[in-house]
Protein backbone atom coordinates (compact mmCIF):
# COMPACT_ATOMS: atom_id res chain seq x y z
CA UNK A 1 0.00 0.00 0.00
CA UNK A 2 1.00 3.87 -1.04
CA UNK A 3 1.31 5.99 1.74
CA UNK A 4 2.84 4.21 4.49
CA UNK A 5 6.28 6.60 4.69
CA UNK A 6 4.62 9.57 4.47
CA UNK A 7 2.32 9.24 7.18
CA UNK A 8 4.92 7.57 9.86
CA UNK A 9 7.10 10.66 8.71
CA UNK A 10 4.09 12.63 9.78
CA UNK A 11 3.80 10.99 12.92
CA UNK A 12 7.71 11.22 13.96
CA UNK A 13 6.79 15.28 12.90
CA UNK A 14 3.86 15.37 15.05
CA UNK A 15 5.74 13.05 18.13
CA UNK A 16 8.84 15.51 17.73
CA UNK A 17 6.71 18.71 18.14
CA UNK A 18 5.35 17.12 21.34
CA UNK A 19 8.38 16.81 22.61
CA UNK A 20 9.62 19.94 22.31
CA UNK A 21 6.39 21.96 23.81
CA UNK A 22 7.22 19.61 26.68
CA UNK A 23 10.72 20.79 26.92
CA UNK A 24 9.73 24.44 26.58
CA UNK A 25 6.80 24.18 29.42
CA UNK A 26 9.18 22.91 31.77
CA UNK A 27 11.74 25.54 31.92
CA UNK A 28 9.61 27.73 32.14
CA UNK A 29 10.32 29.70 28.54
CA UNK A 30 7.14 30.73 27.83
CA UNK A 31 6.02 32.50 31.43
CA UNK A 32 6.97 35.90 32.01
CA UNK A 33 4.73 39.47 32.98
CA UNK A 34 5.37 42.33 32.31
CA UNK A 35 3.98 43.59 36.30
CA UNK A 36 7.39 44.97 36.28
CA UNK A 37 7.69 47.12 33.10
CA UNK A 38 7.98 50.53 33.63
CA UNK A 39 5.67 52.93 30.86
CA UNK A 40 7.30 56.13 29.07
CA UNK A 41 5.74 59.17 29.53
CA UNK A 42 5.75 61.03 26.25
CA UNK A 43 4.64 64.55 25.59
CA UNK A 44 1.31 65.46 24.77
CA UNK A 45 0.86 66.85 21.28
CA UNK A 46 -0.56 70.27 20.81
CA UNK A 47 -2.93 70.85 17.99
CA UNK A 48 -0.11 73.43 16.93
CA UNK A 49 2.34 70.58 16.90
CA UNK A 50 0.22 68.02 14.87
CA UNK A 51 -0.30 70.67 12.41
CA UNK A 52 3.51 71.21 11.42
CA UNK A 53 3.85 67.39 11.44
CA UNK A 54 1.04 67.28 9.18
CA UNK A 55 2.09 70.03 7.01
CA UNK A 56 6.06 68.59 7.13
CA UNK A 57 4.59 64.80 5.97
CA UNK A 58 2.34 66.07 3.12
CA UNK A 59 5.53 68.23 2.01
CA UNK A 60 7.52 64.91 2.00
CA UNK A 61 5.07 62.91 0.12
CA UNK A 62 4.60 65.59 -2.39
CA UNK A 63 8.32 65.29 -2.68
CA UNK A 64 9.00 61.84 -2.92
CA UNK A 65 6.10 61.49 -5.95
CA UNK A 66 7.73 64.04 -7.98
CA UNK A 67 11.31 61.99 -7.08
CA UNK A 68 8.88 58.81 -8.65
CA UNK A 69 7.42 60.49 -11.51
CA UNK A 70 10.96 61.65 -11.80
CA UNK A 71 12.51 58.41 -12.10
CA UNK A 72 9.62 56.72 -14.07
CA UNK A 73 8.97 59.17 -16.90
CA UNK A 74 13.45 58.60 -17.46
CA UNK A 75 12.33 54.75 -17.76
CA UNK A 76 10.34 55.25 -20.09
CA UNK A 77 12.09 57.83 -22.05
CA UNK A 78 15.24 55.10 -21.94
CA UNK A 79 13.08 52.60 -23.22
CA UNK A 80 11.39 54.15 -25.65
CA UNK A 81 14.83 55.70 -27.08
CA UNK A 82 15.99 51.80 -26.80
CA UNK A 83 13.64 50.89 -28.78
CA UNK A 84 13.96 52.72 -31.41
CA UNK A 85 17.76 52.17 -32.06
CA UNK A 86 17.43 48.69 -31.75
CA UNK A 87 13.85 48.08 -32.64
């Protein structure tokens, strides 16, 4: 019958993985709490504040498209010119 490696090989898998939850429980790898973390206090933002963050991101997204149309509208001009020579 067809079959018979596979599914002992899936039962050494399966047997294995057992095994090593096992190991892992007992030492104690997966506890831990985090009772003694200490939290950052950050800063509250002022409207003022998330309005020149605002303003400084849309002024770097307006800069990086114009870097992409940029870069894309040479690719094509390069291709195009490519083509041409050796089209």
């Amino acid at each position: 019958m067809g079959g018979e490696g596979s599914m002992m090989t899936a039962n050494n898998s399966l047997k294995n993985n057992r095994s090593l939850v096992a190991k892992r429980k007992e030492a104690n790898a997966l506890s831990g709490s985090y009772a003694s973390v200490q939290m950052k206090e950050f800063p509250k933002a002022t409207p003022e504040m998330l309005e020149t963050i605002k303003v400084k991101l849309q002024k770097e997204r307006k800069q990086r498209l114009i870097k992409q149309i940029v870069v894309c509208s040479i690719v094509i001009v390069l291709i195009i010119i490519s083509c041409i020579i050796f089209g």
